[in-house]
N, C-alpha and C. Protein backbone atom coordinates (compact mmCIF):
# COMPACT_ATOMS: atom_id res chain seq x y z
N UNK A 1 0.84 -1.20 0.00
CA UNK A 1 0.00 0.00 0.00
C UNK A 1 0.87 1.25 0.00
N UNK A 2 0.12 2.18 -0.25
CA UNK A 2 0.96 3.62 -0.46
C UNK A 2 1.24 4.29 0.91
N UNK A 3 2.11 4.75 1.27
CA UNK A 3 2.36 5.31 2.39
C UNK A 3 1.40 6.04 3.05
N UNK A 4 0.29 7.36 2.11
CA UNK A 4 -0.52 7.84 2.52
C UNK A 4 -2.23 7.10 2.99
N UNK A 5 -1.76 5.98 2.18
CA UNK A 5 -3.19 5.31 2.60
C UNK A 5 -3.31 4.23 3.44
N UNK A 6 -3.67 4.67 4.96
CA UNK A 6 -3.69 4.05 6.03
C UNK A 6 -4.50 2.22 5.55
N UNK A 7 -3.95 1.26 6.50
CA UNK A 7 -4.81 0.09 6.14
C UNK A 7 -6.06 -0.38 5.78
N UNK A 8 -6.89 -0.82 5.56
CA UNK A 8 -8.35 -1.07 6.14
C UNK A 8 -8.55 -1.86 7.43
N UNK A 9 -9.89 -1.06 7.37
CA UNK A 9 -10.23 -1.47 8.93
C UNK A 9 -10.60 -3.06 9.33
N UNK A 10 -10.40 -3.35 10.42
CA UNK A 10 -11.08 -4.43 11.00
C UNK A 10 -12.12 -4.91 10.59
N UNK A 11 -12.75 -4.72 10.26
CA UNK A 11 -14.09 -4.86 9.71
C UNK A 11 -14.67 -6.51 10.85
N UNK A 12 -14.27 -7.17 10.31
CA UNK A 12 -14.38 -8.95 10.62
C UNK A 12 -14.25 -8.45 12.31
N UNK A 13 -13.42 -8.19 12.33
CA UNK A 13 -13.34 -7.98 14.09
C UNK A 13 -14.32 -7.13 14.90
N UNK A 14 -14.31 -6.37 14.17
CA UNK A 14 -15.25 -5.34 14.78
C UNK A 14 -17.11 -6.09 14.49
N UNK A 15 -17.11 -6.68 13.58
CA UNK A 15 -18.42 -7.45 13.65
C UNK A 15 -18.41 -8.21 14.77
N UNK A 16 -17.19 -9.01 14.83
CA UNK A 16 -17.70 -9.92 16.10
C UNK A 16 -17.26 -9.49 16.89
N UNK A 17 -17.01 -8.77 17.67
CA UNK A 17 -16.95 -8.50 18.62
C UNK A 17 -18.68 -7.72 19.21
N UNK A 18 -19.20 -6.97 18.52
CA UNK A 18 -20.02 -6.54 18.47
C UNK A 18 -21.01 -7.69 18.90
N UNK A 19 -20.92 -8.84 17.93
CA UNK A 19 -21.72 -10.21 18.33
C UNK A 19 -22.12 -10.84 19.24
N UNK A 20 -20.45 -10.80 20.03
CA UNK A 20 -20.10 -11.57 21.27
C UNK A 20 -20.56 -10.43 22.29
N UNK A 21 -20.15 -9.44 21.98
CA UNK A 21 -20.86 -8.86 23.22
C UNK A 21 -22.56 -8.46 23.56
N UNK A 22 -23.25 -9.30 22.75
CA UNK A 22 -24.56 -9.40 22.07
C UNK A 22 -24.94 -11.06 22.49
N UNK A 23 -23.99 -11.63 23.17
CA UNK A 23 -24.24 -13.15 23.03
C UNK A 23 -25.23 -14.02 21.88
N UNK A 24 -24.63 -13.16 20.73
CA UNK A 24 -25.28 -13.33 19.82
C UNK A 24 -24.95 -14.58 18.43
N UNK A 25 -25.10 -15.62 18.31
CA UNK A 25 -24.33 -16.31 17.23
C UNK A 25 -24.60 -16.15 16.19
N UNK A 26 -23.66 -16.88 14.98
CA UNK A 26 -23.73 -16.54 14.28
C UNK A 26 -25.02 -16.60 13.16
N UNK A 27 -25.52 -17.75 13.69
CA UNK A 27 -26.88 -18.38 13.20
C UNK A 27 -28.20 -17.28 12.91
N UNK A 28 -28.34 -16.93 14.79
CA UNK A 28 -29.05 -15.75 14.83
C UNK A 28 -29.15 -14.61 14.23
N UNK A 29 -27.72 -14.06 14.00
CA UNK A 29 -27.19 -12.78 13.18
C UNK A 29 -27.66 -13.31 12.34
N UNK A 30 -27.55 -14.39 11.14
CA UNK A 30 -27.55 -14.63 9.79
C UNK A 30 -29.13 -14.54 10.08
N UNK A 31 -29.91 -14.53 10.79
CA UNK A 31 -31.74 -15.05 10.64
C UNK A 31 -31.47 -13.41 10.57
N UNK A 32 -31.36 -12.67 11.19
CA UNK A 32 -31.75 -11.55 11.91
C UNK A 32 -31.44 -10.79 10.77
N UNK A 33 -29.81 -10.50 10.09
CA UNK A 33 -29.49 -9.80 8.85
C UNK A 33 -29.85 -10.12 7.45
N UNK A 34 -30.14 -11.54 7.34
CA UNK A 34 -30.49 -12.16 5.86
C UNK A 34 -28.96 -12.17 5.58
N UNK A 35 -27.76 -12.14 5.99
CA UNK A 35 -26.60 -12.29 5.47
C UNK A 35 -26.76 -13.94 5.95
N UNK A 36 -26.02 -14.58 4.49
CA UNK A 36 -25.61 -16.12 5.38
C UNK A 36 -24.78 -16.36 6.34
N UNK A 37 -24.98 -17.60 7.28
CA UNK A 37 -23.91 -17.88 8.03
C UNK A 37 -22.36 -17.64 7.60
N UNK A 38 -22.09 -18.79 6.49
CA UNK A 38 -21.04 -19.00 5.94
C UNK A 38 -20.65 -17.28 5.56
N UNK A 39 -21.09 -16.65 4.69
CA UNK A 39 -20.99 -15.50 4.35
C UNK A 39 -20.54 -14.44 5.56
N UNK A 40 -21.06 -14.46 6.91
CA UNK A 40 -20.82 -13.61 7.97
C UNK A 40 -19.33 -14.38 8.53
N UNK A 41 -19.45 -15.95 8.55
CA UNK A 41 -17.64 -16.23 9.08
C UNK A 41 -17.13 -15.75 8.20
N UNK A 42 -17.03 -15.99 6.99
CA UNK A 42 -16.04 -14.87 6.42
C UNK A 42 -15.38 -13.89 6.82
N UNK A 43 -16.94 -13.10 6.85
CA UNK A 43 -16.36 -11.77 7.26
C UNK A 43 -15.80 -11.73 8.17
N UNK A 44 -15.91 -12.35 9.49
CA UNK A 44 -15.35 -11.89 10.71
C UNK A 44 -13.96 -12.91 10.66
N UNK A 45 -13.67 -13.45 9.75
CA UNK A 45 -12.39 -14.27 9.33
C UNK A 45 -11.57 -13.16 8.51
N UNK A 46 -12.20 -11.73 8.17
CA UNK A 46 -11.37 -11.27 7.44
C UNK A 46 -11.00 -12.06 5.96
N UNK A 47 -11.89 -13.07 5.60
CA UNK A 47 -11.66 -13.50 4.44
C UNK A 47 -12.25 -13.25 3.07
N UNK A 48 -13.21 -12.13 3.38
CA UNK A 48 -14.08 -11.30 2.57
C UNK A 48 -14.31 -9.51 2.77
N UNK A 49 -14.31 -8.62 2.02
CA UNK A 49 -14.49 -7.68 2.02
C UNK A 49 -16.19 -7.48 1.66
N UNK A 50 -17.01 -7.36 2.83
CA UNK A 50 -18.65 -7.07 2.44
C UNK A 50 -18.61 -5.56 2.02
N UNK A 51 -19.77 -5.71 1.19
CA UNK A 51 -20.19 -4.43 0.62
C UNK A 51 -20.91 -3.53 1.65
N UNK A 52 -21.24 -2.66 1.16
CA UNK A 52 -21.58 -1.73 2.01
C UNK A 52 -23.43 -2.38 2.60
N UNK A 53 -23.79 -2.53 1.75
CA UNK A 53 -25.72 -2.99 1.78
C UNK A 53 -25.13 -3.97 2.83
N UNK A 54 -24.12 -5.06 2.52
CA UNK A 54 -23.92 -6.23 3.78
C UNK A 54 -23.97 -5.66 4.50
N UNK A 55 -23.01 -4.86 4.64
CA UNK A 55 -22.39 -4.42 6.49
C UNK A 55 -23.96 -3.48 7.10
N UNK A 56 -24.52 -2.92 5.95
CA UNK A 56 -26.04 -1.98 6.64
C UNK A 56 -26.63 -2.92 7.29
N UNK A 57 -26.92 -4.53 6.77
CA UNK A 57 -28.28 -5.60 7.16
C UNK A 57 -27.28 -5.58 8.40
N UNK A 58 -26.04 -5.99 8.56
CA UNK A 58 -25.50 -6.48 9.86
C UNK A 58 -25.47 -5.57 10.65
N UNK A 59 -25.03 -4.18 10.34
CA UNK A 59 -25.23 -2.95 11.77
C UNK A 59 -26.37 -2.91 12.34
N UNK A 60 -27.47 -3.10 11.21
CA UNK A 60 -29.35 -3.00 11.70
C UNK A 60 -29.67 -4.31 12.20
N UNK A 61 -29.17 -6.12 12.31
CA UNK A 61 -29.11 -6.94 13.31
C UNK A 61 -28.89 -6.69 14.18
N UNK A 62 -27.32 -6.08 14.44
CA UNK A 62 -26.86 -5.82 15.57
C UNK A 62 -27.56 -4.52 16.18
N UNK A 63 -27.92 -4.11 15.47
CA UNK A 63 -28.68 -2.59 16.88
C UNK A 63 -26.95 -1.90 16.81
N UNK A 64 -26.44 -1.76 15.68
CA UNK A 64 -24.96 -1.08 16.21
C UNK A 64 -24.81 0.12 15.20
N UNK A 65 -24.21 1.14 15.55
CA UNK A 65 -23.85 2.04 14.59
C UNK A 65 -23.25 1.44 13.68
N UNK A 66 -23.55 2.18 12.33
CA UNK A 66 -22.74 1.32 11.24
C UNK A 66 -21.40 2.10 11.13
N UNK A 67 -20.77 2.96 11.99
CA UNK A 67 -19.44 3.69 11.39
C UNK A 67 -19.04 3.00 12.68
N UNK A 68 -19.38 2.70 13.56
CA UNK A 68 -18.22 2.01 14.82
C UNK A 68 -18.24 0.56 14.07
N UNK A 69 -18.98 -0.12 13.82
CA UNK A 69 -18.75 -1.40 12.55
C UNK A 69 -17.78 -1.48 11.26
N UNK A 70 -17.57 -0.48 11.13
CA UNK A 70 -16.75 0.02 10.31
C UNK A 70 -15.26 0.64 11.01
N UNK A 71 -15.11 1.31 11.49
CA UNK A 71 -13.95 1.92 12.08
C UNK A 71 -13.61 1.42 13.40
N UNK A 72 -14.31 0.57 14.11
CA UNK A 72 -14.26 0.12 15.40
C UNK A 72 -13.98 1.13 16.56
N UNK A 73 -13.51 0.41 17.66
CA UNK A 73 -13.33 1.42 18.92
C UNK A 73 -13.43 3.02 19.34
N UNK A 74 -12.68 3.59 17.82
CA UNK A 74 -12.76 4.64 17.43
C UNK A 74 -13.25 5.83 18.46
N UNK A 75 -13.28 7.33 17.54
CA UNK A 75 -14.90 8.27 18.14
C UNK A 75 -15.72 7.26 17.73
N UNK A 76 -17.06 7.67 18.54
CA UNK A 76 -18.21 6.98 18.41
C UNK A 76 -19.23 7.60 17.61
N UNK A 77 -20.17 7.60 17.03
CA UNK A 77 -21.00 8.77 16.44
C UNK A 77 -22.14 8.14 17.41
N UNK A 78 -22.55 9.35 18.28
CA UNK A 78 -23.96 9.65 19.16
C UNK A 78 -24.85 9.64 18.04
N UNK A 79 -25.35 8.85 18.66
CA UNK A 79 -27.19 8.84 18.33
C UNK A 79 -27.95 10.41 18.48
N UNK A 80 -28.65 10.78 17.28
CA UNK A 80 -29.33 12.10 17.87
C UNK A 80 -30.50 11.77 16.50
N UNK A 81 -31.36 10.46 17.02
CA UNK A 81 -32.50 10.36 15.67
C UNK A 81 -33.52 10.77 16.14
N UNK A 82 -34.46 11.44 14.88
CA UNK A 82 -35.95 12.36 15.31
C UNK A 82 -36.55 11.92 14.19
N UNK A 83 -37.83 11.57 15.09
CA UNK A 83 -38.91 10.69 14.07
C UNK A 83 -39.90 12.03 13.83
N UNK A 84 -40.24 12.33 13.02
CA UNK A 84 -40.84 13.52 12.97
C UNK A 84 -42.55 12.73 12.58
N UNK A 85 -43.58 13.74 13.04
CA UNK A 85 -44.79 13.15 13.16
C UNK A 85 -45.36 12.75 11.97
N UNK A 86 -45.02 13.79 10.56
CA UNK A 86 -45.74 13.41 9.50
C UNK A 86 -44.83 12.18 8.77
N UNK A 87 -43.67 11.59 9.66
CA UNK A 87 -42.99 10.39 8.74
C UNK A 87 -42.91 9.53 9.86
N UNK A 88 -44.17 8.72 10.56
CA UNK A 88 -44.62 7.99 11.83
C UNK A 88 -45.32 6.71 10.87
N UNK A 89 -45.29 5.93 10.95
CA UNK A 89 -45.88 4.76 10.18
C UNK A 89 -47.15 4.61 11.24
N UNK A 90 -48.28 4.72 10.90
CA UNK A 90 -49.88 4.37 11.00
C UNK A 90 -50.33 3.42 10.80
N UNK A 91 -50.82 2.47 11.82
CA UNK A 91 -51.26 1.42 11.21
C UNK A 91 -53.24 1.32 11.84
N UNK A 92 -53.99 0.74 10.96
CA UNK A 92 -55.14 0.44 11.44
C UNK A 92 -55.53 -0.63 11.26
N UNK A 93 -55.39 -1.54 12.74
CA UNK A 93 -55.25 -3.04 12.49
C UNK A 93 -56.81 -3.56 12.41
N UNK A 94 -56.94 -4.61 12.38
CA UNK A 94 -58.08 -5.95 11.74
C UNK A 94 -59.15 -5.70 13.07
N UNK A 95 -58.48 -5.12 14.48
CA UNK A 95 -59.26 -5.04 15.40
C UNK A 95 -60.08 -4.15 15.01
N UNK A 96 -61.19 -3.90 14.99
CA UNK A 96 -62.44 -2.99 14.89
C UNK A 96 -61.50 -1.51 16.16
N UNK A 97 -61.72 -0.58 15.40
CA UNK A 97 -61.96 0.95 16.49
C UNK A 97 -60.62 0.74 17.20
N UNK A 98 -59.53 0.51 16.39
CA UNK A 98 -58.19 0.56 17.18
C UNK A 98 -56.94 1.44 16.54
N UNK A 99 -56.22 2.46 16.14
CA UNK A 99 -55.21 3.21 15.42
C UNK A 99 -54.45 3.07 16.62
N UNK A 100 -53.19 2.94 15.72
CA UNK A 100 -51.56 2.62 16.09
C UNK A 100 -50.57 3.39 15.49
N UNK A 101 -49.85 4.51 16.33
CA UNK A 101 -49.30 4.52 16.20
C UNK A 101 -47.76 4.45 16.39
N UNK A 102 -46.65 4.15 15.15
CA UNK A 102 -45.42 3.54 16.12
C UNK A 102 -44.15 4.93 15.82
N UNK A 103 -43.83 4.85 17.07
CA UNK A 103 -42.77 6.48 17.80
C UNK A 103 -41.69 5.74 17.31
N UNK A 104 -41.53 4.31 17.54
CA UNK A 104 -40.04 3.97 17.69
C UNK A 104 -39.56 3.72 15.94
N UNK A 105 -38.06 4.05 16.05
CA UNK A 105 -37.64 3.84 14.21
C UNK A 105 -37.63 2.56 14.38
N UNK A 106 -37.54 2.02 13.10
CA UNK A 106 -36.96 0.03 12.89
C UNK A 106 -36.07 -0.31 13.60
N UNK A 107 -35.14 0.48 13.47
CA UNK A 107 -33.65 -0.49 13.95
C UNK A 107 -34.12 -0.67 15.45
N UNK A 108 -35.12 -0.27 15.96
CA UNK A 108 -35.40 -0.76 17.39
C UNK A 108 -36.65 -1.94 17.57
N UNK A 109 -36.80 -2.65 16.55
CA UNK A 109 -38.12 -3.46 16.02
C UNK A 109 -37.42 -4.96 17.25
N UNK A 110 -38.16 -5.13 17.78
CA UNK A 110 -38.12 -6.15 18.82
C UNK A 110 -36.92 -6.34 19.72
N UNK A 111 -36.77 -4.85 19.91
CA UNK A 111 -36.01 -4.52 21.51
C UNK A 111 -36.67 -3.87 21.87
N UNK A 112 -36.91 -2.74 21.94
CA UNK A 112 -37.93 -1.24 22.50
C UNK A 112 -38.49 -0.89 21.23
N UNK A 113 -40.15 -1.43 21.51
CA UNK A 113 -40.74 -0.68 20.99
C UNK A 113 -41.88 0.10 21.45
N UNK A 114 -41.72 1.99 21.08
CA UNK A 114 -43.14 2.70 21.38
C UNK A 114 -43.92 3.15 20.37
N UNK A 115 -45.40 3.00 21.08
CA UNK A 115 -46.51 3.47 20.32
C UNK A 115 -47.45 3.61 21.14
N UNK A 116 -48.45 4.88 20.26
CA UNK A 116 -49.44 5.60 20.94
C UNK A 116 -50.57 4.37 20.09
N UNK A 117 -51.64 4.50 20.88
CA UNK A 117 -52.89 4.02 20.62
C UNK A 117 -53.56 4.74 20.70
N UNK A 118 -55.15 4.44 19.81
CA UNK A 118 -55.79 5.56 20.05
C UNK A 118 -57.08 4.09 20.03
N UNK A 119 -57.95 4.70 20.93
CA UNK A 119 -59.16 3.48 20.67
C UNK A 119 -60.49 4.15 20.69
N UNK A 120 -61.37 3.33 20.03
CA UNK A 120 -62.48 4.40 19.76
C UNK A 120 -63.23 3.42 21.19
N UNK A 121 -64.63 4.20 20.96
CA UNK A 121 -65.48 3.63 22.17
C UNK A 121 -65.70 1.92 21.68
N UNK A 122 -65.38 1.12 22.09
CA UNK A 122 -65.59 -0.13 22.31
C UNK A 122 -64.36 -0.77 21.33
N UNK A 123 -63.79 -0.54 21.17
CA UNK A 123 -62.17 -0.66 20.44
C UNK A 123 -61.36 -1.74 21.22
N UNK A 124 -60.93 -2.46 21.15
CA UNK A 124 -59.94 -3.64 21.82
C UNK A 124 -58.60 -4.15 20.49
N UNK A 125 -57.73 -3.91 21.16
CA UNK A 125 -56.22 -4.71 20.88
C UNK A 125 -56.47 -6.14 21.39
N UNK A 126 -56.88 -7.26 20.49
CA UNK A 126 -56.12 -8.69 21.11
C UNK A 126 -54.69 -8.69 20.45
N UNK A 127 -53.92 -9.47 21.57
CA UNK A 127 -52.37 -9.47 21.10
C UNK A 127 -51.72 -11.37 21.63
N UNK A 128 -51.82 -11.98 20.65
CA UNK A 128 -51.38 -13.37 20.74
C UNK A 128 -49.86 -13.11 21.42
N UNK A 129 -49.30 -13.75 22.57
CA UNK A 129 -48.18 -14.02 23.11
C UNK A 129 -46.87 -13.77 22.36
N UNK A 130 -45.88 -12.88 23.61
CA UNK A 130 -44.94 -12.00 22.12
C UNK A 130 -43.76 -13.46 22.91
N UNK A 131 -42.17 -13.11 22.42
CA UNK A 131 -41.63 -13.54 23.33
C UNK A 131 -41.35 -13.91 24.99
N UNK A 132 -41.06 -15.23 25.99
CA UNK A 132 -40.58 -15.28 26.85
C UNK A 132 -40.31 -14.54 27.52
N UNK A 133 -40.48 -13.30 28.48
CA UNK A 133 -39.68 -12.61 29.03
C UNK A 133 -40.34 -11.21 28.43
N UNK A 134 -40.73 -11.46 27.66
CA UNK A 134 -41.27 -9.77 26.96
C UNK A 134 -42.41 -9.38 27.78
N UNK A 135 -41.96 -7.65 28.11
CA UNK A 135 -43.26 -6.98 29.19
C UNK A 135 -43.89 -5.74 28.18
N UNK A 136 -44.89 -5.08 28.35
CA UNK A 136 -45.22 -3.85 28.09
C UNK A 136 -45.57 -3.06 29.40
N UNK A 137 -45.52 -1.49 29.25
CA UNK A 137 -45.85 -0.37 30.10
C UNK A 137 -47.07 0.03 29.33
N UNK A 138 -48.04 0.21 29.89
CA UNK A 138 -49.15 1.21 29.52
C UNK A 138 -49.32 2.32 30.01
N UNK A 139 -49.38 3.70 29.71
CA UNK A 139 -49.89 4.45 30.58
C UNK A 139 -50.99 5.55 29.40
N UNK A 140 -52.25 5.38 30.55
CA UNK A 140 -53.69 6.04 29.82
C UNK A 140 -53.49 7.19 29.70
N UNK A 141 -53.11 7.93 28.56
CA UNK A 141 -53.15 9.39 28.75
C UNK A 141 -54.67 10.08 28.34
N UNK A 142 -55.76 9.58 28.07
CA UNK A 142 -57.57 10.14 27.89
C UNK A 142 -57.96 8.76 28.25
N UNK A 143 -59.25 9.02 28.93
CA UNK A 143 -60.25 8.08 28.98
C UNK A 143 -60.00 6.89 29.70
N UNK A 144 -60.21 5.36 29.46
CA UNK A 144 -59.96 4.45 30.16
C UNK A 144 -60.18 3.84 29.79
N UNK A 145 -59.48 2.62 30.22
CA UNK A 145 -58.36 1.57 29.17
C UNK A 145 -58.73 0.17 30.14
N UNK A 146 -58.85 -0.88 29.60
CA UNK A 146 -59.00 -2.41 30.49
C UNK A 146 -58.11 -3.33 29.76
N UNK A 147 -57.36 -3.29 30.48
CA UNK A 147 -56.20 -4.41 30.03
C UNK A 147 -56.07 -5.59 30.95
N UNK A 148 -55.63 -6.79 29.88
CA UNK A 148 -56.09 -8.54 30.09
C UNK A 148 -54.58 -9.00 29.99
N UNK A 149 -54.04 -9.74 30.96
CA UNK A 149 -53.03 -10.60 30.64
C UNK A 149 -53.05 -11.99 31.22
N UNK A 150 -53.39 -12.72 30.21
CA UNK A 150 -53.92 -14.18 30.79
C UNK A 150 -55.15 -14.16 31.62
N UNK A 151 -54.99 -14.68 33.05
CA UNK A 151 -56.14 -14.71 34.10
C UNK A 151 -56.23 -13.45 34.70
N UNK A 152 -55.55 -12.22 34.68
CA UNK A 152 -55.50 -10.75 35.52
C UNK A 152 -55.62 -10.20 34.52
N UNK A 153 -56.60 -8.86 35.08
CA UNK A 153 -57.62 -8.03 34.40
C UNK A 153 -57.84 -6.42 34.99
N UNK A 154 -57.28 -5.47 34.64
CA UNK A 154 -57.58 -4.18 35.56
C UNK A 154 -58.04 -3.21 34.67
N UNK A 155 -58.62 -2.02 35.36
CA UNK A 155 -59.29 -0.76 34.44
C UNK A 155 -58.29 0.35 34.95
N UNK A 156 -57.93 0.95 33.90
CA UNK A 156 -57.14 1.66 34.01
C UNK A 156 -57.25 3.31 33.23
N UNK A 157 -57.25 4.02 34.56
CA UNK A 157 -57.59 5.67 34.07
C UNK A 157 -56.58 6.77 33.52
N UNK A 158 -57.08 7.89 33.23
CA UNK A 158 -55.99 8.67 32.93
C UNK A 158 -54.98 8.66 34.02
N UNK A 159 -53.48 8.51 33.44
CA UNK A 159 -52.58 8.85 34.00
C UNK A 159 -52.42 7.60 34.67
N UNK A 160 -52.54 6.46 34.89
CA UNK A 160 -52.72 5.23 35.38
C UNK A 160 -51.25 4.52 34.50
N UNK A 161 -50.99 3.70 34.91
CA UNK A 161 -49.87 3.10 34.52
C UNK A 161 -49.62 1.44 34.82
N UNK A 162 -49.62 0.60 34.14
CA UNK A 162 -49.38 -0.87 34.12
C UNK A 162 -48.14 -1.29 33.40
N UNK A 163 -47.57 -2.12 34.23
CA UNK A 163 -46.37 -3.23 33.18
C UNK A 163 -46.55 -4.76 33.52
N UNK A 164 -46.89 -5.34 32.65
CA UNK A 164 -47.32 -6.57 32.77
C UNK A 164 -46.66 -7.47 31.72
N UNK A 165 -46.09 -8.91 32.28
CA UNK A 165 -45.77 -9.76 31.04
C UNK A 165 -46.56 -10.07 30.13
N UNK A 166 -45.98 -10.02 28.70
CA UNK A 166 -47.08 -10.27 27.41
C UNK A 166 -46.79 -11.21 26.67
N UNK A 167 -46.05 -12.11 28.01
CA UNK A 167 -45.63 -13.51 26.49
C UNK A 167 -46.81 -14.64 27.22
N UNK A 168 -47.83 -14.45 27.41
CA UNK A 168 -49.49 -14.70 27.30
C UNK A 168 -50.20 -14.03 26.43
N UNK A 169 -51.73 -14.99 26.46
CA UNK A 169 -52.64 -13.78 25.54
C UNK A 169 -52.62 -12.55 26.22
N UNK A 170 -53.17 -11.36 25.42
CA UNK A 170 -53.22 -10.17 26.25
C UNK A 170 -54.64 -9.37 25.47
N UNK A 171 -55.19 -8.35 26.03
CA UNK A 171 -55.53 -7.53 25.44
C UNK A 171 -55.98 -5.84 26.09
N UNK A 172 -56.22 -5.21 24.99
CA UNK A 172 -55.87 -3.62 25.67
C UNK A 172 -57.14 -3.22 25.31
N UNK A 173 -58.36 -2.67 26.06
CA UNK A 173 -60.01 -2.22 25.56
C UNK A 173 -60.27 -1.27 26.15
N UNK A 174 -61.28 -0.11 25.56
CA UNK A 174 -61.41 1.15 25.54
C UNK A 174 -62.43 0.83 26.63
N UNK A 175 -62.05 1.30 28.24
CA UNK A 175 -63.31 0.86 28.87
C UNK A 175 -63.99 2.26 29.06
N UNK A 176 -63.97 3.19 28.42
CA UNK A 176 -64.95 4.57 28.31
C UNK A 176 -65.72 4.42 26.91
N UNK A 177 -67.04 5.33 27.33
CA UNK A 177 -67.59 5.56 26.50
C UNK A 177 -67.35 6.96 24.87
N UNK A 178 -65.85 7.15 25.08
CA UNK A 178 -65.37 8.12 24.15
C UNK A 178 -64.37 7.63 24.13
N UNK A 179 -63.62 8.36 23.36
CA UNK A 179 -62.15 7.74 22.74
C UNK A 179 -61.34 7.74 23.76
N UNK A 180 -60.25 7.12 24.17
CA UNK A 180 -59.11 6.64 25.09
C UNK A 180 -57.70 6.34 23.94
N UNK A 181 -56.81 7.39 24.87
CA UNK A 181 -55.30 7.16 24.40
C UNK A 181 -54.79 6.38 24.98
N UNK A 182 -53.57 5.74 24.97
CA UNK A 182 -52.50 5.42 25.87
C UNK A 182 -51.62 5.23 24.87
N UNK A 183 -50.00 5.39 25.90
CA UNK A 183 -48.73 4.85 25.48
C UNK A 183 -48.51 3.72 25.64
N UNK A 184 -48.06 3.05 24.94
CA UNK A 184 -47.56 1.73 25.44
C UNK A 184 -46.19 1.36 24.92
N UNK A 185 -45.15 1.07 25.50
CA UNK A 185 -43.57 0.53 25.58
C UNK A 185 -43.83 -0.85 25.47
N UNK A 186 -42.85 -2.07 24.02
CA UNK A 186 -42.70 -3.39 24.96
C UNK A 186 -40.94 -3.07 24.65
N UNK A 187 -41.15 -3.77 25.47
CA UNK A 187 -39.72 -4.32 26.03
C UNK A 187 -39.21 -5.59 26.06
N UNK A 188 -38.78 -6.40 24.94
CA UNK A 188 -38.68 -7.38 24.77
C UNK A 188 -37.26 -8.41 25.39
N UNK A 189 -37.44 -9.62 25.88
CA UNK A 189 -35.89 -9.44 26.90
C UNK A 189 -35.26 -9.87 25.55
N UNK A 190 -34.33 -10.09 26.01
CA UNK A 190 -33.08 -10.02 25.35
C UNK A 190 -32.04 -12.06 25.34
């Protein structure tokens, strides 16, 4: 190489390490990135140079910045992301009288995720069992809210607040006769 042009980076190393400190294998990563197994030892063998789209699916597995994946130990680049309201993904699910919306970006899709609800009068969230270990926070910001987890059942008012495990059935119902907000956080373990 030319004197002025420093080596390339770690790359392979800096993936796994990232991994391992993720107790994460390689299997998982490959489900999680769509990169193959074989294809990710490589990389972290240093026996392949991934493209850039690779190394994006693997920073967004890992939940890792993609320039510390790239440059390792390094400066770090701080997080400073803003979801702005008119670019919020909306969803209006199959439940009758239920709008969703989700606060949190992707790269946080089954670690922390938030969203506002909005429920009309007689509106219910059923929610089939998430992961082992996975909880949500509710808290009612209008009206009032009856939330189900398995055999326990409470009504819950403005400003009221629940965290309950949700790797049971669950469900979240507008127990007022007008519309009812709440936040809700899950928190999925790890």
């Amino acid at each position: 190489m030319s004197k002025n042009i420093p080596n390339p980076p770690a790359i392979g190393q800096n993936v796994k390490k990232q991994r391992l400190e993720q107790n994460m294998s390689l299997e998982k990563l490959a489900r999680k990135s769509g990169v193959s197994k074989a294809m990710l030892s490589q990389i972290e063998s240093e026996k392949v140079n991934p493209t850039i789209a690779t190394m994006w699916k693997i920073a967004h597995a890992l939940k890792s910045d993609f320039n510390l994946l790239l440059k390792g130990e390094g400066e770090r680049v701080r997080k400073f992301h803003v979801n702005r309201h008119e670019d919020l993904t909306s969803l209006d699910t199959d439940c009758s009288g239920v709008h969703i919306n989700v606060l949190s970006p992707i790269s946080m899709a089954e670690d922390l995720e938030l969203y506002t609800l909005t429920l009309q009068p007689g509106g219910k969230l059923d929610s089939s069992p998430h992961y082992r270990g996975t909880e949500e926070f509710l808290t009612v910001l209008t009206g009032s809210v009856k939330v189900t987890a398995g055999d326990k059942s409470t009504i819950l008012n403005e400003g009221d607040l629940i965290n309950f495990d949700c790797d049971v059935e669950h469900s979240i119902e507008n127990a007022a006769e007008e519309v009812s907000m709440a936040y809700l956080v899950v928190r999925f373990s790890k």
